[in-house]
N, C-alpha and C. Protein backbone atom coordinates (compact mmCIF):
# COMPACT_ATOMS: atom_id res chain seq x y z
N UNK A 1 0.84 -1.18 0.00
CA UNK A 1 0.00 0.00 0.00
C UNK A 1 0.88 1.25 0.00
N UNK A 2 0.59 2.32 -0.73
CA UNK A 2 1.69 3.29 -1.01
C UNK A 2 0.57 4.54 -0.03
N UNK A 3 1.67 5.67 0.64
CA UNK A 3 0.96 6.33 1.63
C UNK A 3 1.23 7.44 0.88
N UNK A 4 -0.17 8.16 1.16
CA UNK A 4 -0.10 9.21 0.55
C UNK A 4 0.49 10.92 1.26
N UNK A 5 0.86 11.86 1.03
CA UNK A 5 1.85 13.32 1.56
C UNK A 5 1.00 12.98 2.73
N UNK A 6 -0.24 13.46 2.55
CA UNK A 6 -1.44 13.61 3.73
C UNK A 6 -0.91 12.76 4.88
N UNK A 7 -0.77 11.31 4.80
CA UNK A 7 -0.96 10.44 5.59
C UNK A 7 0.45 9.96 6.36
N UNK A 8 1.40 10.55 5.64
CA UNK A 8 2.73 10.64 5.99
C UNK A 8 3.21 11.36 7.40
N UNK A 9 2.60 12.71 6.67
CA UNK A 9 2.25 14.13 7.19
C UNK A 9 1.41 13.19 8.89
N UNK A 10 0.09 12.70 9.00
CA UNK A 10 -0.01 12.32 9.99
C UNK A 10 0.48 11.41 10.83
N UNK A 11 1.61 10.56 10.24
CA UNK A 11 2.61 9.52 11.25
C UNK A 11 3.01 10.43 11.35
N UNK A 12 3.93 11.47 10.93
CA UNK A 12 4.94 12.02 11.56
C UNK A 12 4.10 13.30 12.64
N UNK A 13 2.86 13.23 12.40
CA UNK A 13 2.48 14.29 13.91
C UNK A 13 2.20 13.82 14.71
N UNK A 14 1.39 12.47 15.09
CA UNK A 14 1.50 11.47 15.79
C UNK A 14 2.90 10.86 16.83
N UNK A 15 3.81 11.09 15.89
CA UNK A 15 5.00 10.33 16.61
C UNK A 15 5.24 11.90 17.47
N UNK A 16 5.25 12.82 16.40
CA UNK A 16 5.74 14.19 17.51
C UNK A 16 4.99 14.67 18.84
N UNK A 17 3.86 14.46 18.67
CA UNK A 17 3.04 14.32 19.32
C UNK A 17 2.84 13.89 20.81
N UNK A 18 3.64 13.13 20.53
CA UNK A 18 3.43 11.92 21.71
C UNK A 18 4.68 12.44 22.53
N UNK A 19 5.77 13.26 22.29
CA UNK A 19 6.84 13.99 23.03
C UNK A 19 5.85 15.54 23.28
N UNK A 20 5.28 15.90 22.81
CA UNK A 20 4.93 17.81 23.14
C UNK A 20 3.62 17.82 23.51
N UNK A 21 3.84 18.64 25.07
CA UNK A 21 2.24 18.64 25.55
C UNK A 21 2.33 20.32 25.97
N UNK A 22 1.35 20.70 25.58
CA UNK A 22 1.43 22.21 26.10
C UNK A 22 0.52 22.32 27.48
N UNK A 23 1.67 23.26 28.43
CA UNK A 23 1.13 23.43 29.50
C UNK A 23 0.82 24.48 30.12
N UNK A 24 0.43 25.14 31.31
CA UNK A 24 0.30 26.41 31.23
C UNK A 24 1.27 27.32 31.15
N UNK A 25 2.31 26.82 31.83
CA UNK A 25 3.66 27.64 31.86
C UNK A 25 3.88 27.65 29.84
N UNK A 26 3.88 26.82 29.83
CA UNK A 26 4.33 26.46 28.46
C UNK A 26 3.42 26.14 27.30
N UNK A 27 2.67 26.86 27.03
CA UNK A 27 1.59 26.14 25.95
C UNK A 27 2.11 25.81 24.95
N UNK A 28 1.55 24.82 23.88
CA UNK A 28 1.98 24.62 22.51
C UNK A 28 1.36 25.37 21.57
N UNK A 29 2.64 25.89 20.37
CA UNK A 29 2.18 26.79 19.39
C UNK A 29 2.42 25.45 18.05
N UNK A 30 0.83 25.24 17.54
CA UNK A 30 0.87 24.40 16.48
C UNK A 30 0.36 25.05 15.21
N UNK A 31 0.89 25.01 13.85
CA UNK A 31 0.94 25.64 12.78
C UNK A 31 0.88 24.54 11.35
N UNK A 32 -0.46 25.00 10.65
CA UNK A 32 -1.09 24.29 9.72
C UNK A 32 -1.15 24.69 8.63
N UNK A 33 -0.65 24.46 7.75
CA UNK A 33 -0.38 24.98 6.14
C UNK A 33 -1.40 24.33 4.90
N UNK A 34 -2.12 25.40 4.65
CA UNK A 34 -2.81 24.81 3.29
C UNK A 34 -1.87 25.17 2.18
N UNK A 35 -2.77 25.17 0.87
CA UNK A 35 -2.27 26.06 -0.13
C UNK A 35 -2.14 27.37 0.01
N UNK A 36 -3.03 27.29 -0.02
CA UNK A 36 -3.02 29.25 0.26
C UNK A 36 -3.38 29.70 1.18
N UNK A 37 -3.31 29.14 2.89
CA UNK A 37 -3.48 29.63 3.51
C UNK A 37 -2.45 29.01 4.83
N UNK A 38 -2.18 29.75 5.95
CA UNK A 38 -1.41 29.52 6.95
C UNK A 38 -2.31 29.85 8.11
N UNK A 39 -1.83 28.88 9.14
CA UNK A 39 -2.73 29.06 10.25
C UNK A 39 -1.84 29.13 11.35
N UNK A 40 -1.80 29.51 13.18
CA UNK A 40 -0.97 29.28 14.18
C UNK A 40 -1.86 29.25 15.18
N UNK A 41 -1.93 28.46 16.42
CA UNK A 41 -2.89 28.39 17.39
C UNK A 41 -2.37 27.71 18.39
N UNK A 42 -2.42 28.59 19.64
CA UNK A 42 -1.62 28.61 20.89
C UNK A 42 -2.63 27.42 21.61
N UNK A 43 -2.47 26.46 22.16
CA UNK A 43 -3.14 25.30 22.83
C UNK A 43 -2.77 24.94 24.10
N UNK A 44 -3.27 24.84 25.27
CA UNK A 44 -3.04 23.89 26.36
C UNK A 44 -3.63 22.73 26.38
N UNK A 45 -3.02 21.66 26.60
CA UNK A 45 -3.48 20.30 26.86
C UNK A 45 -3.30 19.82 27.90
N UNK A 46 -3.63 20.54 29.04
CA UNK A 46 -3.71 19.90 30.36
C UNK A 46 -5.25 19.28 30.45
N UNK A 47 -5.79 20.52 30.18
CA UNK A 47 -7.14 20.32 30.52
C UNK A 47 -7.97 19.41 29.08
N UNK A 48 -8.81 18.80 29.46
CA UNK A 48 -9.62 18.10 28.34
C UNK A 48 -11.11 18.40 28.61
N UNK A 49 -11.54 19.14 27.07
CA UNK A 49 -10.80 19.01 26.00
C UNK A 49 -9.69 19.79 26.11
N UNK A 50 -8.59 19.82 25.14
CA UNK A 50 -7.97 20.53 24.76
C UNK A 50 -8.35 22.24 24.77
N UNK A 51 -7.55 22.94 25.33
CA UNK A 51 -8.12 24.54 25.31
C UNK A 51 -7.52 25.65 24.46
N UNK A 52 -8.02 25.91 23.23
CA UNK A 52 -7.29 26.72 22.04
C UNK A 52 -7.08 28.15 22.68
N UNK A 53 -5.78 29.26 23.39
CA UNK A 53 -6.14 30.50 23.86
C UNK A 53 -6.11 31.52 22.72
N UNK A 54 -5.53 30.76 21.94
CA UNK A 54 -5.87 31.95 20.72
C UNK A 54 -5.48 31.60 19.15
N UNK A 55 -5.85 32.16 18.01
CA UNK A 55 -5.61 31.75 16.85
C UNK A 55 -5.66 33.31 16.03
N UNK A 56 -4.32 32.94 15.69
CA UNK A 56 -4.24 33.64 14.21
C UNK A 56 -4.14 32.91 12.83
N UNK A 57 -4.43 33.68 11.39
CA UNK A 57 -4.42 32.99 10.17
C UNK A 57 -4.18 34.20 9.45
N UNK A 58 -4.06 33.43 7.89
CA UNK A 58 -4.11 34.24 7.10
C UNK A 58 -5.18 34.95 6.34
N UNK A 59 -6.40 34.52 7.21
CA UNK A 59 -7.22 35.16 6.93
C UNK A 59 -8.20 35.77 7.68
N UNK A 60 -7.10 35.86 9.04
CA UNK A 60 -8.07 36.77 9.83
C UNK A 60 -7.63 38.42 9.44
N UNK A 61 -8.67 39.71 10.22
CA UNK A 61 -8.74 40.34 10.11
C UNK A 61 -7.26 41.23 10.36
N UNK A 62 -6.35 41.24 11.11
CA UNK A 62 -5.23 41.92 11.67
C UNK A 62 -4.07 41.40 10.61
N UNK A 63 -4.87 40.56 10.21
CA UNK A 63 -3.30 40.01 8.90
C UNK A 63 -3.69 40.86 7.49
N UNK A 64 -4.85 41.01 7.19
CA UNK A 64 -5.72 41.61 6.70
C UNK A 64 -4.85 43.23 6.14
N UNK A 65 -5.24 43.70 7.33
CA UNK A 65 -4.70 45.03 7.76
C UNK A 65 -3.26 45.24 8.07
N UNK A 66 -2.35 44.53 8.22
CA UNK A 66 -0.69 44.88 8.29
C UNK A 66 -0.36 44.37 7.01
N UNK A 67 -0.84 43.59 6.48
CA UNK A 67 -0.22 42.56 5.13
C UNK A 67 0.18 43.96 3.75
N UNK A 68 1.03 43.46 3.61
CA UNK A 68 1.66 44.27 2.20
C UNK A 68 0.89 43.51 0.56
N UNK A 69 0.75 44.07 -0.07
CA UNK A 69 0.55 43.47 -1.44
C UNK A 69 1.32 42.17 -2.05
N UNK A 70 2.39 41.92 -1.48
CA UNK A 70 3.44 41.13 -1.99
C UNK A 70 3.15 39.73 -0.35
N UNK A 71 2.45 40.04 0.66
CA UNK A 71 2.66 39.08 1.88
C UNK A 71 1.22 38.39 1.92
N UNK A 72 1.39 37.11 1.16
CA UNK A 72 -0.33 36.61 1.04
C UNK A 72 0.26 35.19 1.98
N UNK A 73 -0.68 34.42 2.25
CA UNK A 73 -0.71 33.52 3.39
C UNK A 73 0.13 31.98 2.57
N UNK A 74 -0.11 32.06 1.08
CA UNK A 74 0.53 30.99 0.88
C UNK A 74 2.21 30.91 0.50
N UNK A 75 2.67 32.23 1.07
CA UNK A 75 4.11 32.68 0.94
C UNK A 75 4.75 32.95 2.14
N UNK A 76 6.22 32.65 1.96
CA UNK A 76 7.10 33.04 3.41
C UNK A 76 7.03 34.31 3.95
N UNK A 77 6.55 35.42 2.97
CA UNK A 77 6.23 36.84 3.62
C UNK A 77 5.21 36.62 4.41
N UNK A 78 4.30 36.20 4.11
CA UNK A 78 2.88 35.94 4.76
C UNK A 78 3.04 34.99 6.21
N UNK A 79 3.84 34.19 6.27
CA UNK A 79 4.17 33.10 6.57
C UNK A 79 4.75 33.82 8.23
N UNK A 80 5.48 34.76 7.63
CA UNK A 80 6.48 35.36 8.62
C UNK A 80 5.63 36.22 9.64
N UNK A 81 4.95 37.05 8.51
CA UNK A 81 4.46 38.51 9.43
C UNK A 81 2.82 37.08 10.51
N UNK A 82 2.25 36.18 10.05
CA UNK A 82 1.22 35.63 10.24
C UNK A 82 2.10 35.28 11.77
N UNK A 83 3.25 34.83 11.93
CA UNK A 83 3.99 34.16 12.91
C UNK A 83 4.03 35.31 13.99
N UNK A 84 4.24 36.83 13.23
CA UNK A 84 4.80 37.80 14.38
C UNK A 84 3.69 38.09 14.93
N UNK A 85 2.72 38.12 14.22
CA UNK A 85 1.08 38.57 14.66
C UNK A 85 0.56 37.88 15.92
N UNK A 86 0.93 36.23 15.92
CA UNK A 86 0.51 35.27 16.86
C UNK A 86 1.51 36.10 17.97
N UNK A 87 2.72 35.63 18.08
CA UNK A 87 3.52 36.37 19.07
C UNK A 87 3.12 37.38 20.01
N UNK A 88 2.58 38.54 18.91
CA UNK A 88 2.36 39.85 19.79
C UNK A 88 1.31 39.81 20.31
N UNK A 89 0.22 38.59 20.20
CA UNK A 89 -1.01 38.67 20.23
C UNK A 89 -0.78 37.32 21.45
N UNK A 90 0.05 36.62 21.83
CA UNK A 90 0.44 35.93 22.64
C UNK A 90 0.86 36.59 23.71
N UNK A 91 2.01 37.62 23.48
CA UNK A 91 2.39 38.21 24.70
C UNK A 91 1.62 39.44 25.07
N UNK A 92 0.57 40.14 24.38
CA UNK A 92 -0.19 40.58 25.16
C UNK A 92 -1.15 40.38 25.88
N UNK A 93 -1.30 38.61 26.17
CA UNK A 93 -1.97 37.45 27.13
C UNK A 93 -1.15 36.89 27.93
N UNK A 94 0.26 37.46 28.12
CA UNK A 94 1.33 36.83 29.05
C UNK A 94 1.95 35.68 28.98
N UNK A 95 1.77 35.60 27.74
CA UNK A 95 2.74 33.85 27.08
C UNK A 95 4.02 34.26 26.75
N UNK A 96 5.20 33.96 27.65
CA UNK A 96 6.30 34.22 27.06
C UNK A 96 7.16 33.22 26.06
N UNK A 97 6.79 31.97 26.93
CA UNK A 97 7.33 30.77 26.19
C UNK A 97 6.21 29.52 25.33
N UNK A 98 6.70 28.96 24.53
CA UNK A 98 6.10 28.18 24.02
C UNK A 98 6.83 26.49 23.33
N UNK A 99 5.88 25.73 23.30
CA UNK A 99 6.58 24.22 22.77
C UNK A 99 6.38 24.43 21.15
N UNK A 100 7.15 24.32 20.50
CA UNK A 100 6.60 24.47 19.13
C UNK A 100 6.47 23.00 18.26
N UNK A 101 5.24 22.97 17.90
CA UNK A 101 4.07 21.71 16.66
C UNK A 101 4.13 22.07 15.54
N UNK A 102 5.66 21.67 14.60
CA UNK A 102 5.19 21.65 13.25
C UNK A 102 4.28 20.94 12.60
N UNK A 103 3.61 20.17 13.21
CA UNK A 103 2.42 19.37 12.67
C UNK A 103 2.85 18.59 11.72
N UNK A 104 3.83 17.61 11.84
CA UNK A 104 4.34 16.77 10.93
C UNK A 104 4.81 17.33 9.65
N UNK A 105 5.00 18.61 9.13
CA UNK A 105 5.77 19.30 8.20
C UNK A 105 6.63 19.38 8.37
N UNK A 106 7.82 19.24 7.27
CA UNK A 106 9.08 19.14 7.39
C UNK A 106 9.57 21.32 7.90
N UNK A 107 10.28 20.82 8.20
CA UNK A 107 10.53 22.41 9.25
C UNK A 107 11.69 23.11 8.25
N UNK A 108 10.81 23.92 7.11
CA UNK A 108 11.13 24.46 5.81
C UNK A 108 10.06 25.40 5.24
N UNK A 109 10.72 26.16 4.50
CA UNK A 109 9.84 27.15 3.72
C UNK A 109 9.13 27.63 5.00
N UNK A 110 7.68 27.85 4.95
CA UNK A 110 6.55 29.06 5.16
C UNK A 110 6.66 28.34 6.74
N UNK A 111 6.90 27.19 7.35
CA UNK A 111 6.74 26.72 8.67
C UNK A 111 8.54 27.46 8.97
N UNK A 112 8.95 27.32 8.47
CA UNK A 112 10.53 27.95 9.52
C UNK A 112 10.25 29.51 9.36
N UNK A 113 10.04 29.82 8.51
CA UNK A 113 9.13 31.61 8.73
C UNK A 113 8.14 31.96 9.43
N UNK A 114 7.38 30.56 9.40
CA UNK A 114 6.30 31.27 10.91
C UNK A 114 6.81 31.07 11.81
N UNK A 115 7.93 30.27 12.17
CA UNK A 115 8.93 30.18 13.38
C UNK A 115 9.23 31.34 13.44
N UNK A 116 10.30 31.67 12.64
CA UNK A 116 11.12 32.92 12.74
C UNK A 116 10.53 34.07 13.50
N UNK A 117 9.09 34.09 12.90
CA UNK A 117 8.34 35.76 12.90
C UNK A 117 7.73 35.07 14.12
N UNK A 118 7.60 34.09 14.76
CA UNK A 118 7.18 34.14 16.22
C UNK A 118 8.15 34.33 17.21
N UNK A 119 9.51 33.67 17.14
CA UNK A 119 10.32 34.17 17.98
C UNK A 119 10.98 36.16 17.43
N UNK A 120 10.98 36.48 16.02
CA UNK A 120 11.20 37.74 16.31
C UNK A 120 9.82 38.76 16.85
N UNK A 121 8.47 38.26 17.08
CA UNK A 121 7.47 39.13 17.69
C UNK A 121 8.30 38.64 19.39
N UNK A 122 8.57 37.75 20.05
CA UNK A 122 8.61 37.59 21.37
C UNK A 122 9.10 36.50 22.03
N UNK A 123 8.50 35.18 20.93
CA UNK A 123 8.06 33.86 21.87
C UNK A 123 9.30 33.08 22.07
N UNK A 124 9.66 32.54 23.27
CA UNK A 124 10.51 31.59 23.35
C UNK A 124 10.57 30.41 22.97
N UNK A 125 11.30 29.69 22.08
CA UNK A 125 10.50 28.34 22.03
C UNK A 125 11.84 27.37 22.74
């Protein structure tokens, strides 16, 4: 049976998975890539269910409004500023540090830019 990106993509979040739990001191910042769109969402998993404290994308409103003509969500510009947005929008809820969930994506292109632009808005990872 031949596995398909998709399903690859979920062994390898699964296995990561099972090492990263976000806690309060430490929540997890997990980040989801479509085509054309990028997502980041700060999570604790102490409590069950799972408790999302916040989410940015590329198509919320504040990305909206800082985004340049050239910074769309399915690009590393987009990718970057979408990362700094979570950050600033993290530490003005008192999250300094975070576990970081590439979500089984290889840690390249638009996911090492939403890294980047989260640790240059603030976040520790």
């Amino acid at each position: 049976m031949r596995l398909t990106k998709q399903v690859k993509r979920k062994i390898r979040h699964i296995r990561v998975r099972k090492k990263i739990i976000g806690t309060r001191e430490r929540p997890r910042l997990v980040v989801f890539r479509s085509l054309k769109h990028i997502y980041g969402s700060v999570v604790i998993d102490e409590v069950q269910p799972n408790r999302v404290l916040l989410t940015v994308s590329s198509l919320s409103e504040e990305f909206k409004k800082n985004a340049k003509p050239d910074e769309k969500g399915g690009n590393v510009k987009g990718a970057f500023l979408v990362g700094k947005l979570l950050a600033e929008k993290a530490r003005s809820m008192g999250i300094e540090a975070v576990v970081f969930d590439r979500a089984g994506y290889h840690y390249g292109g638009r996911v090492k830019f939403f890294a980047d632009g989260a640790r240059q808005g603030g976040l520790k990872f």
